[in-house]
PDB file of N, CA and C in Angstrom:
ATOM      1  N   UNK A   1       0.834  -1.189   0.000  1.00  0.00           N
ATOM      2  CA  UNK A   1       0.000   0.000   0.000  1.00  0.00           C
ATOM      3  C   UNK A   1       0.872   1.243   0.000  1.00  0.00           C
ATOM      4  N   UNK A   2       0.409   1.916  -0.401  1.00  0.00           N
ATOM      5  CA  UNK A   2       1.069   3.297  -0.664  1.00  0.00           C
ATOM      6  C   UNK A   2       0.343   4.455   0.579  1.00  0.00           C
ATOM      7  N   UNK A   3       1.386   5.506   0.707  1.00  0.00           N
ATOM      8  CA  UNK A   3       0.826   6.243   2.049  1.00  0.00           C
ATOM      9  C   UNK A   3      -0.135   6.619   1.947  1.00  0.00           C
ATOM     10  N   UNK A   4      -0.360   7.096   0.284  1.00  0.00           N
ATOM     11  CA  UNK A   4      -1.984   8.002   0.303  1.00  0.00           C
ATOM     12  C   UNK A   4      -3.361   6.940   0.387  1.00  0.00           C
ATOM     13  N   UNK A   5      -3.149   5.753  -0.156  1.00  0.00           N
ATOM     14  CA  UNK A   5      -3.806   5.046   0.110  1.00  0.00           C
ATOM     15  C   UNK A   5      -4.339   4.306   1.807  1.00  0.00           C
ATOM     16  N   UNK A   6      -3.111   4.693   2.317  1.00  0.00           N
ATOM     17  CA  UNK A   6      -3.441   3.897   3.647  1.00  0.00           C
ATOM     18  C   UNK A   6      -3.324   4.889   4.665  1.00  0.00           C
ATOM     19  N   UNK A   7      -3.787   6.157   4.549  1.00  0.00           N
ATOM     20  CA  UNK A   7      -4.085   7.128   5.486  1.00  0.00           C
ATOM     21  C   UNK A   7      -5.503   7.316   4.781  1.00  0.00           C
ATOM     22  N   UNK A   8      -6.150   6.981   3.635  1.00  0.00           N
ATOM     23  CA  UNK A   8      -7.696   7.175   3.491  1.00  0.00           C
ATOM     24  C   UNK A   8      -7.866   8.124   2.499  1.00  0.00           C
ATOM     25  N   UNK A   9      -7.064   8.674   2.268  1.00  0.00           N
ATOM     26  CA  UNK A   9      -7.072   9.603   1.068  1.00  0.00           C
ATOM     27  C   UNK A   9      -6.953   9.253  -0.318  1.00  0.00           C
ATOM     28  N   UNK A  10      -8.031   9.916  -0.763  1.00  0.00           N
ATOM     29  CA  UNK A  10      -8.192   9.684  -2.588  1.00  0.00           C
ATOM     30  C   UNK A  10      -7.196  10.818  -3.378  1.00  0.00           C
ATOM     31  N   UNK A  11      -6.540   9.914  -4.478  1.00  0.00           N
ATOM     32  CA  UNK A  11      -5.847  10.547  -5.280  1.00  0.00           C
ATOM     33  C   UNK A  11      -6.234  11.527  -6.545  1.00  0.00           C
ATOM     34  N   UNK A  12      -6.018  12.642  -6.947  1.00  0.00           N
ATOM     35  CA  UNK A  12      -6.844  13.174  -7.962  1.00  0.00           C
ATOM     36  C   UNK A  12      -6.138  13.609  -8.623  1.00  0.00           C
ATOM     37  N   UNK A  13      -6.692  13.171 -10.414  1.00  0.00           N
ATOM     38  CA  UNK A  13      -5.629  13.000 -11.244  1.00  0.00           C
ATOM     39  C   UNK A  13      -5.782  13.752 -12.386  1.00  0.00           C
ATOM     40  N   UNK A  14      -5.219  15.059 -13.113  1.00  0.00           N
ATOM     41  CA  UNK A  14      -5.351  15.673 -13.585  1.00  0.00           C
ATOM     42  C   UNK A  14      -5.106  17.194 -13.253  1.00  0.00           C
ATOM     43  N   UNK A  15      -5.488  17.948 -13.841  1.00  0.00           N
ATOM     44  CA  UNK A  15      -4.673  19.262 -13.233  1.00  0.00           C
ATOM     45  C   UNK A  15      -6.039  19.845 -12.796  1.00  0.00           C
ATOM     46  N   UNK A  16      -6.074  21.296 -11.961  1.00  0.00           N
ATOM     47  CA  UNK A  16      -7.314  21.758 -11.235  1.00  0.00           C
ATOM     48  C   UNK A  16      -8.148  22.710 -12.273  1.00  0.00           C
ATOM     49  N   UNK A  17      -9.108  22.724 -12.121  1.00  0.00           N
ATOM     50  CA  UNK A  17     -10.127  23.329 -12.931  1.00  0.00           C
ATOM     51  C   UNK A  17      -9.900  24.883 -13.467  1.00  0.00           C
ATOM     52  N   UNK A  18      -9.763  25.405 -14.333  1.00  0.00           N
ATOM     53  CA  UNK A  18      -9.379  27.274 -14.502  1.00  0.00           C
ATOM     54  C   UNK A  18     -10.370  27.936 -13.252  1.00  0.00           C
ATOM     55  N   UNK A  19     -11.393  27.899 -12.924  1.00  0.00           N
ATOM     56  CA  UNK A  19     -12.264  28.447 -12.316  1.00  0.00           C
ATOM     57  C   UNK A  19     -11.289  28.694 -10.671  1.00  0.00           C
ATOM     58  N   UNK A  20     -10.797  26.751 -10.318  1.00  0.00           N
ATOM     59  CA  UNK A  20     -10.078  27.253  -9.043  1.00  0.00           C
ATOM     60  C   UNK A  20      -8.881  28.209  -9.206  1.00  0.00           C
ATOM     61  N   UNK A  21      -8.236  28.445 -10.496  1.00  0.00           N
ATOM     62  CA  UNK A  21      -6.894  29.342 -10.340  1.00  0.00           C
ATOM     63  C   UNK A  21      -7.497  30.630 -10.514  1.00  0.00           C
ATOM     64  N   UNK A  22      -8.667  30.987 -11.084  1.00  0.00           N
ATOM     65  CA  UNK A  22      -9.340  32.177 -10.380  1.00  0.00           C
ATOM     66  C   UNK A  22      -9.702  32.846  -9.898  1.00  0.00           C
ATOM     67  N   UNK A  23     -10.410  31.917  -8.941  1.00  0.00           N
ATOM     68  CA  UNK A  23     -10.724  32.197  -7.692  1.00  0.00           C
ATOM     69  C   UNK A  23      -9.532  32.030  -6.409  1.00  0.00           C
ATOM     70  N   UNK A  24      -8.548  31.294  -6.817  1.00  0.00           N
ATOM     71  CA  UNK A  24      -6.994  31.723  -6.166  1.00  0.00           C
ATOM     72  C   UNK A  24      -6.563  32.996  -6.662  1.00  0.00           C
ATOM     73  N   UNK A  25      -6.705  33.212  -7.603  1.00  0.00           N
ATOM     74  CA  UNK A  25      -5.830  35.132  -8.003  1.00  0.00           C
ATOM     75  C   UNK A  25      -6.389  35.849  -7.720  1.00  0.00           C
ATOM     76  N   UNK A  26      -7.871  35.541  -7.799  1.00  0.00           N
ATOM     77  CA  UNK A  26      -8.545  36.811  -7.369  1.00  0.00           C
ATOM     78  C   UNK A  26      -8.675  36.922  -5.436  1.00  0.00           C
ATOM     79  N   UNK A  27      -8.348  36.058  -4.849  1.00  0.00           N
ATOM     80  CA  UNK A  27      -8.114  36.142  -3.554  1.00  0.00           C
ATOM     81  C   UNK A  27      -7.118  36.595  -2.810  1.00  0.00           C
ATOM     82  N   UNK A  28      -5.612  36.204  -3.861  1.00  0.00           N
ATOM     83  CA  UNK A  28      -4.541  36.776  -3.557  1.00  0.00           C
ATOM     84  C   UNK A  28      -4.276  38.383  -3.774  1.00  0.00           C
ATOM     85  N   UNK A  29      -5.204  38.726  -5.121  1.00  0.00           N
ATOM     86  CA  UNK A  29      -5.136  40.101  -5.572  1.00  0.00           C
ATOM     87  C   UNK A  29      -6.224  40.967  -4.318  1.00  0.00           C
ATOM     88  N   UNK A  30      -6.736  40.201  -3.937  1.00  0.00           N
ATOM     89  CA  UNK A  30      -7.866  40.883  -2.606  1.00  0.00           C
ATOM     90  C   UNK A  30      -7.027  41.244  -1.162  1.00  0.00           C
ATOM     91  N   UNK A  31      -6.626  39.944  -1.190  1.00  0.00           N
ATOM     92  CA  UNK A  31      -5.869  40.132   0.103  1.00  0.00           C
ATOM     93  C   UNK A  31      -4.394  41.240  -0.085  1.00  0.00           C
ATOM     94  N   UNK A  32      -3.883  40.952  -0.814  1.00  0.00           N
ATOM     95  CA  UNK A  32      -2.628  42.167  -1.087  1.00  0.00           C
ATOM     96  C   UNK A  32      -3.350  43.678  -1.338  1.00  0.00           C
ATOM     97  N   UNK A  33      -4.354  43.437  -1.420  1.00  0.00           N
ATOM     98  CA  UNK A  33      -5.284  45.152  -1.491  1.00  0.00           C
ATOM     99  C   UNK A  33      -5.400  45.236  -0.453  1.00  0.00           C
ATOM    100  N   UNK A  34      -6.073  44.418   0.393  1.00  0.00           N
ATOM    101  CA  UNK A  34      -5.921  44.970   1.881  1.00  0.00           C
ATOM    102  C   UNK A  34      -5.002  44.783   2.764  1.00  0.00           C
ATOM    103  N   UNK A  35      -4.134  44.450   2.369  1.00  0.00           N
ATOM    104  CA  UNK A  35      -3.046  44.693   3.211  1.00  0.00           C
ATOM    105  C   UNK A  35      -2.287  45.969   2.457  1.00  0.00           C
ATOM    106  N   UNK A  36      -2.526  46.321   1.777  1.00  0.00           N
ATOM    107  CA  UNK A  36      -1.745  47.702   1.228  1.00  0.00           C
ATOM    108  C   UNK A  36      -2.780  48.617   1.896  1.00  0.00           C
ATOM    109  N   UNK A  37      -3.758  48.261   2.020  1.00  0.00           N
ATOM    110  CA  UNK A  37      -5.517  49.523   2.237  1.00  0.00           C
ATOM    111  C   UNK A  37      -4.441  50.024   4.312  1.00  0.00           C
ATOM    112  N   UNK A  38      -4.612  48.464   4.573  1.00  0.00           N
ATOM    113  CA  UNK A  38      -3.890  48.738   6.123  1.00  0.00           C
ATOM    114  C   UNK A  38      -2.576  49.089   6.840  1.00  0.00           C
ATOM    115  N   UNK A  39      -2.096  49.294   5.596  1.00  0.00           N
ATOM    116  CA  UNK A  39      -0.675  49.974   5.846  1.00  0.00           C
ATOM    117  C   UNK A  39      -0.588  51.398   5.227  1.00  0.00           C
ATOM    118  N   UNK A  40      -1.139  51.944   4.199  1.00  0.00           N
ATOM    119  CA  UNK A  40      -1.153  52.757   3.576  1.00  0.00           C
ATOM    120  C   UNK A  40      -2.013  54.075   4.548  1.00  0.00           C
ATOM    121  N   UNK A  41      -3.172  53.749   5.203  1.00  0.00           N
ATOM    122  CA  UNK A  41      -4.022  54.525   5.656  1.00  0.00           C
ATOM    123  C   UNK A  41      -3.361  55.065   6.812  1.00  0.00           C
ATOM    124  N   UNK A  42      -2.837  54.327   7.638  1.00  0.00           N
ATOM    125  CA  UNK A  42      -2.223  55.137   8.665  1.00  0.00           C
ATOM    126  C   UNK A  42      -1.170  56.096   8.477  1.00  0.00           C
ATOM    127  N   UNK A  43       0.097  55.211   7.550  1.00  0.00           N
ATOM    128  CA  UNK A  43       0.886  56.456   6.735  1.00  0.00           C
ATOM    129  C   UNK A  43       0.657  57.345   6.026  1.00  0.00           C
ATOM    130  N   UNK A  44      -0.356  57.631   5.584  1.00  0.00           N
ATOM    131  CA  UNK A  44      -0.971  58.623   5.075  1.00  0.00           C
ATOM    132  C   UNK A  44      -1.702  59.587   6.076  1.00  0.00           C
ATOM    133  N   UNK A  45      -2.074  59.535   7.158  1.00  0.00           N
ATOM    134  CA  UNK A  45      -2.580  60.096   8.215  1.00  0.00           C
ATOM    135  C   UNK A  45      -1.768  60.845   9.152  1.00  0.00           C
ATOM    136  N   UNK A  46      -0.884  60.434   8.960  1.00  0.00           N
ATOM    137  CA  UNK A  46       0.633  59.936   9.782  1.00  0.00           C
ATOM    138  C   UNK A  46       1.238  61.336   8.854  1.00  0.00           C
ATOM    139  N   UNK A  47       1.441  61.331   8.020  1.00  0.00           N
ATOM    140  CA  UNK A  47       1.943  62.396   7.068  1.00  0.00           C
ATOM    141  C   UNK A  47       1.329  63.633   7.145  1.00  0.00           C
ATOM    142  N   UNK A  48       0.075  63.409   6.861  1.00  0.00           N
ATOM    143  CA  UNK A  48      -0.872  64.920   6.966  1.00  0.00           C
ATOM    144  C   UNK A  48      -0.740  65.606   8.952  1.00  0.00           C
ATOM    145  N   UNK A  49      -0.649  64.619   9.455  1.00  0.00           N
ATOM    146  CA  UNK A  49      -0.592  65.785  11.094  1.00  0.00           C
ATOM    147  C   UNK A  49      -0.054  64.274  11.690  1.00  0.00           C
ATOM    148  N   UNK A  50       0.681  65.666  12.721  1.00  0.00           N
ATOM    149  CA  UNK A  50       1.711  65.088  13.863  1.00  0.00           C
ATOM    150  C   UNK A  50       0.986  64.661  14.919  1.00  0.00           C
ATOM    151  N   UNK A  51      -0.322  64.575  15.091  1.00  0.00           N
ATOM    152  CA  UNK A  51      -0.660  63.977  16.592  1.00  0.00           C
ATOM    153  C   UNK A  51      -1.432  62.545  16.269  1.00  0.00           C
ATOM    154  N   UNK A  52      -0.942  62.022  17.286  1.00  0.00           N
ATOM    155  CA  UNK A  52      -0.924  60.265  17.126  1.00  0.00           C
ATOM    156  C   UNK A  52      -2.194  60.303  17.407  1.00  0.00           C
ATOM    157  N   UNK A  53      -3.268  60.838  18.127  1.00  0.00           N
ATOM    158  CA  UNK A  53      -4.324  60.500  18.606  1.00  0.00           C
ATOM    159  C   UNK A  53      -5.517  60.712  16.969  1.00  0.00           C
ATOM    160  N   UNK A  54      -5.051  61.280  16.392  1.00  0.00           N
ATOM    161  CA  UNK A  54      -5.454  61.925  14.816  1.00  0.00           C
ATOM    162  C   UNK A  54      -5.489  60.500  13.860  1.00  0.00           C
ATOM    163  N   UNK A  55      -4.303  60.329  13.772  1.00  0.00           N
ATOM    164  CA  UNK A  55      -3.730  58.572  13.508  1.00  0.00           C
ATOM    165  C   UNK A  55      -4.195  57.289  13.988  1.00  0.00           C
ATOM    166  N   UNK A  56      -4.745  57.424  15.175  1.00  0.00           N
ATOM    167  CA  UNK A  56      -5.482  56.205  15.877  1.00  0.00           C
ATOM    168  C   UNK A  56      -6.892  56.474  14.875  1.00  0.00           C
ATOM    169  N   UNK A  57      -7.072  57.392  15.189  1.00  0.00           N
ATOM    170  CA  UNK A  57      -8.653  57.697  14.856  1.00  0.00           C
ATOM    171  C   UNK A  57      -8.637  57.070  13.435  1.00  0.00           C
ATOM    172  N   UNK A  58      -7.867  57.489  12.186  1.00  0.00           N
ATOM    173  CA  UNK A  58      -8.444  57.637  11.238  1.00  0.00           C
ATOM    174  C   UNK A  58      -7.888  55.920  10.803  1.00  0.00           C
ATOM    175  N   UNK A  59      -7.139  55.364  12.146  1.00  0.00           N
ATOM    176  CA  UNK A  59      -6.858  53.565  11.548  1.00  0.00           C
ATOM    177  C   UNK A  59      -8.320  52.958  11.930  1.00  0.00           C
ATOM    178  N   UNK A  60      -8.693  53.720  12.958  1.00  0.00           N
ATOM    179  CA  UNK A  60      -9.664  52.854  13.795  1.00  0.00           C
ATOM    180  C   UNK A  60     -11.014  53.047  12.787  1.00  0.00           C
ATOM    181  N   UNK A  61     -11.363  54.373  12.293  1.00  0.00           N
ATOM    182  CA  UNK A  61     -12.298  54.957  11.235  1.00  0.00           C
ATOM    183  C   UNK A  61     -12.074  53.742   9.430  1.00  0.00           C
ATOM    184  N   UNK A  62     -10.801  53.658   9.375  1.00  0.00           N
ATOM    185  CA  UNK A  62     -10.881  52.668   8.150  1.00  0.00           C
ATOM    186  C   UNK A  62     -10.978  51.606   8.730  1.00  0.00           C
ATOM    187  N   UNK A  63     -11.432  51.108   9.739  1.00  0.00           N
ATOM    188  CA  UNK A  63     -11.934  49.456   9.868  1.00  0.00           C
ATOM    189  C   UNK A  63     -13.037  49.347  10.196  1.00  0.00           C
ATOM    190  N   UNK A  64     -13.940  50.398  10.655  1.00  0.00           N
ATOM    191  CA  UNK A  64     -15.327  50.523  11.501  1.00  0.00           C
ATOM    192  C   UNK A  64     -16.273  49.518  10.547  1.00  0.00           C
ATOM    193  N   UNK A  65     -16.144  50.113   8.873  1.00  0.00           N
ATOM    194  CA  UNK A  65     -17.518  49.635   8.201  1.00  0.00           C
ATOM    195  C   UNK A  65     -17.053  47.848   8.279  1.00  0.00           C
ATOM    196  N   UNK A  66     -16.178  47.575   8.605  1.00  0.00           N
ATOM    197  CA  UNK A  66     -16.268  45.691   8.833  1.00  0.00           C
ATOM    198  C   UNK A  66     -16.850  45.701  10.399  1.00  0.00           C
ATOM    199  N   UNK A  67     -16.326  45.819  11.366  1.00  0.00           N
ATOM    200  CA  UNK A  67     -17.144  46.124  12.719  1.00  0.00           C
ATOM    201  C   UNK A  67     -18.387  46.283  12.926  1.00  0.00           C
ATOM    202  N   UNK A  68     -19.096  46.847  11.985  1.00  0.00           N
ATOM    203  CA  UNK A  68     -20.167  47.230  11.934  1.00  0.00           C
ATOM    204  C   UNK A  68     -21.016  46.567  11.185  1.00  0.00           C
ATOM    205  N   UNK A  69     -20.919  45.997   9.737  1.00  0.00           N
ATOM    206  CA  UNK A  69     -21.693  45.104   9.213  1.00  0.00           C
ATOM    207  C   UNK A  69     -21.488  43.728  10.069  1.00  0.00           C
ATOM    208  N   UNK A  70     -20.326  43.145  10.730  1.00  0.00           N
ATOM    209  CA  UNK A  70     -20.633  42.226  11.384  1.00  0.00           C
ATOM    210  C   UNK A  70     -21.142  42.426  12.500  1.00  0.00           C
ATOM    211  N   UNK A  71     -21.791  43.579  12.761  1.00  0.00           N
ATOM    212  CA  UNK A  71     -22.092  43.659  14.521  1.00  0.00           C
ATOM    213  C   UNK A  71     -23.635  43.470  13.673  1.00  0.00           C
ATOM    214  N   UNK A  72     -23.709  43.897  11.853  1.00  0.00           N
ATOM    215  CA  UNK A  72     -25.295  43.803  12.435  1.00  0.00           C
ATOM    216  C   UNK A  72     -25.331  42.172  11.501  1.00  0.00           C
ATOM    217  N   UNK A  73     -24.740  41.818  10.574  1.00  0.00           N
ATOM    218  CA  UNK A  73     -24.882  40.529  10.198  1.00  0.00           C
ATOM    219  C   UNK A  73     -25.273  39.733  11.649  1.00  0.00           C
ATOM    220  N   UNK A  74     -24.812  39.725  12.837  1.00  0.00           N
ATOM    221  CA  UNK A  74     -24.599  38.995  14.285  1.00  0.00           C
ATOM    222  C   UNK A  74     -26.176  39.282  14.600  1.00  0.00           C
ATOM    223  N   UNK A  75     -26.525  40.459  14.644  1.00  0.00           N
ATOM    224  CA  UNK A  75     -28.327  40.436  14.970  1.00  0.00           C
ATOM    225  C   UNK A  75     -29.240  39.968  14.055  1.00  0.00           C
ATOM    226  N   UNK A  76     -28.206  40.182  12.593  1.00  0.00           N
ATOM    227  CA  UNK A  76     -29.770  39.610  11.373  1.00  0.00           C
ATOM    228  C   UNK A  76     -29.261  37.909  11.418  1.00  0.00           C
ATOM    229  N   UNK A  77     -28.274  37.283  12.039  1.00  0.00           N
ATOM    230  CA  UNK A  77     -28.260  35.463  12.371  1.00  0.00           C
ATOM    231  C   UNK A  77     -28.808  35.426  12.977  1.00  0.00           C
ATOM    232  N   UNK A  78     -28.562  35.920  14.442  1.00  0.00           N
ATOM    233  CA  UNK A  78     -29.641  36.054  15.465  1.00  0.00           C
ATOM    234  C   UNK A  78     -31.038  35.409  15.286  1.00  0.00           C
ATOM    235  N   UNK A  79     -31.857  37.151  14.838  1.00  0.00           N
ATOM    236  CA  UNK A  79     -32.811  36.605  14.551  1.00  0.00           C
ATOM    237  C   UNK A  79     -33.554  35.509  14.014  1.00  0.00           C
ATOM    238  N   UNK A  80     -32.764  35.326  12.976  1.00  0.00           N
ATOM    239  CA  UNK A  80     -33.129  33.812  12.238  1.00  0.00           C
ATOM    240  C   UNK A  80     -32.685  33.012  13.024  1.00  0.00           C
ATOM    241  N   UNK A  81     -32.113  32.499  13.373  1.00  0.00           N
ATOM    242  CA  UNK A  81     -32.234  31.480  15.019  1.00  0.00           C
ATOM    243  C   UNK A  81     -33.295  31.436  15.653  1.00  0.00           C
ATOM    244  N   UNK A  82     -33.820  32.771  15.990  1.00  0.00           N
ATOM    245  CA  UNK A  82     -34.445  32.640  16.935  1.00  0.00           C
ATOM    246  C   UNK A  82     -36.020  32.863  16.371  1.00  0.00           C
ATOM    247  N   UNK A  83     -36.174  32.757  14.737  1.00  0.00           N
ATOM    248  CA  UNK A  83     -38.037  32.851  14.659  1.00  0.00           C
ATOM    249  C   UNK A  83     -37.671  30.999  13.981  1.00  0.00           C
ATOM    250  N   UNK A  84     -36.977  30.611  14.159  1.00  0.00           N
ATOM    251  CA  UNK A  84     -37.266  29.160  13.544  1.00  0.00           C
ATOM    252  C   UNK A  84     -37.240  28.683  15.294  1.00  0.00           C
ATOM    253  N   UNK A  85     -36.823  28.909  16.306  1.00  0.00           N
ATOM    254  CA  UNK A  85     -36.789  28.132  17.428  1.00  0.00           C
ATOM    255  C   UNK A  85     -35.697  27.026  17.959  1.00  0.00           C
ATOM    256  N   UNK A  86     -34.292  27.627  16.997  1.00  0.00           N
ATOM    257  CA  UNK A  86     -33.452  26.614  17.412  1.00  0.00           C
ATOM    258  C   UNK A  86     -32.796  27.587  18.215  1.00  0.00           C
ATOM    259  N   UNK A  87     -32.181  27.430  19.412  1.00  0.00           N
ATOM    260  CA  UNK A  87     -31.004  27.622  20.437  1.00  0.00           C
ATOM    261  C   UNK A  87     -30.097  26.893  20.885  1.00  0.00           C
ATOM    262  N   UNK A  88     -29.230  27.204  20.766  1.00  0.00           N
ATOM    263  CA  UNK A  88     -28.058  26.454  21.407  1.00  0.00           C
ATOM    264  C   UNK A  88     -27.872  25.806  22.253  1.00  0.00           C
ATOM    265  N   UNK A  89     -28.500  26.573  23.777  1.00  0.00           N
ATOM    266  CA  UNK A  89     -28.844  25.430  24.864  1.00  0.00           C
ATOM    267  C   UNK A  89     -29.902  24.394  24.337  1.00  0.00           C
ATOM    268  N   UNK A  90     -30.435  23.970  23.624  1.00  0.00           N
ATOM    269  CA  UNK A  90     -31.424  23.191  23.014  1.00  0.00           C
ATOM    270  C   UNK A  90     -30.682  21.883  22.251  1.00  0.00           C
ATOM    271  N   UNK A  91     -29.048  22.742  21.548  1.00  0.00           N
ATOM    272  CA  UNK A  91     -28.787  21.168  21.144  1.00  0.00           C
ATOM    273  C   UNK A  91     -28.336  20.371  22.022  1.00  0.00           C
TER     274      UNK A  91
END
């Protein structure tokens, strides 16, 4: 037996679909945007005025709108939990 065989794993043979190297570039090209979005914003803040408290603000101001759609995505799951009647202490 061979290792892949005898740890349970199926072998797959052929090369991966164009769609997955797509959706790999376009993830890598996402993520290197935001990591330039989160380095860039503070140095740029950072440049225009000397007080750090100016700089907190405007790092803390470019992350709010994710904070915030997940604070309300978290009440619109919520709810749907809770008009179908499943809870957690329940499972």
């Amino acid at each position: 037996m061979t290792g892949a065989k005898a740890s349970g794993a199926q072998s797959r043979t052929g090369p991966l679909p164009a769609a997955f190297h797509r959706l790999l570039a376009a993830a890598a090209i996402s993520g290197t945007g935001d990591g330039l979005r989160y380095a860039a914003l503070p140095l740029l803040a950072a440049s225009l005025t000397d007080r750090p408290s100016l700089v907190a603000l405007v790092t803390v101001a470019g992350r709010a709108p994710w904070l915030l759609l997940g604070a309300v995505t978290l009440g619109f799951h919520r709810s749907l939990r809770g008009s179908r009647g499943i809870r957690a202490e329940s499972l």
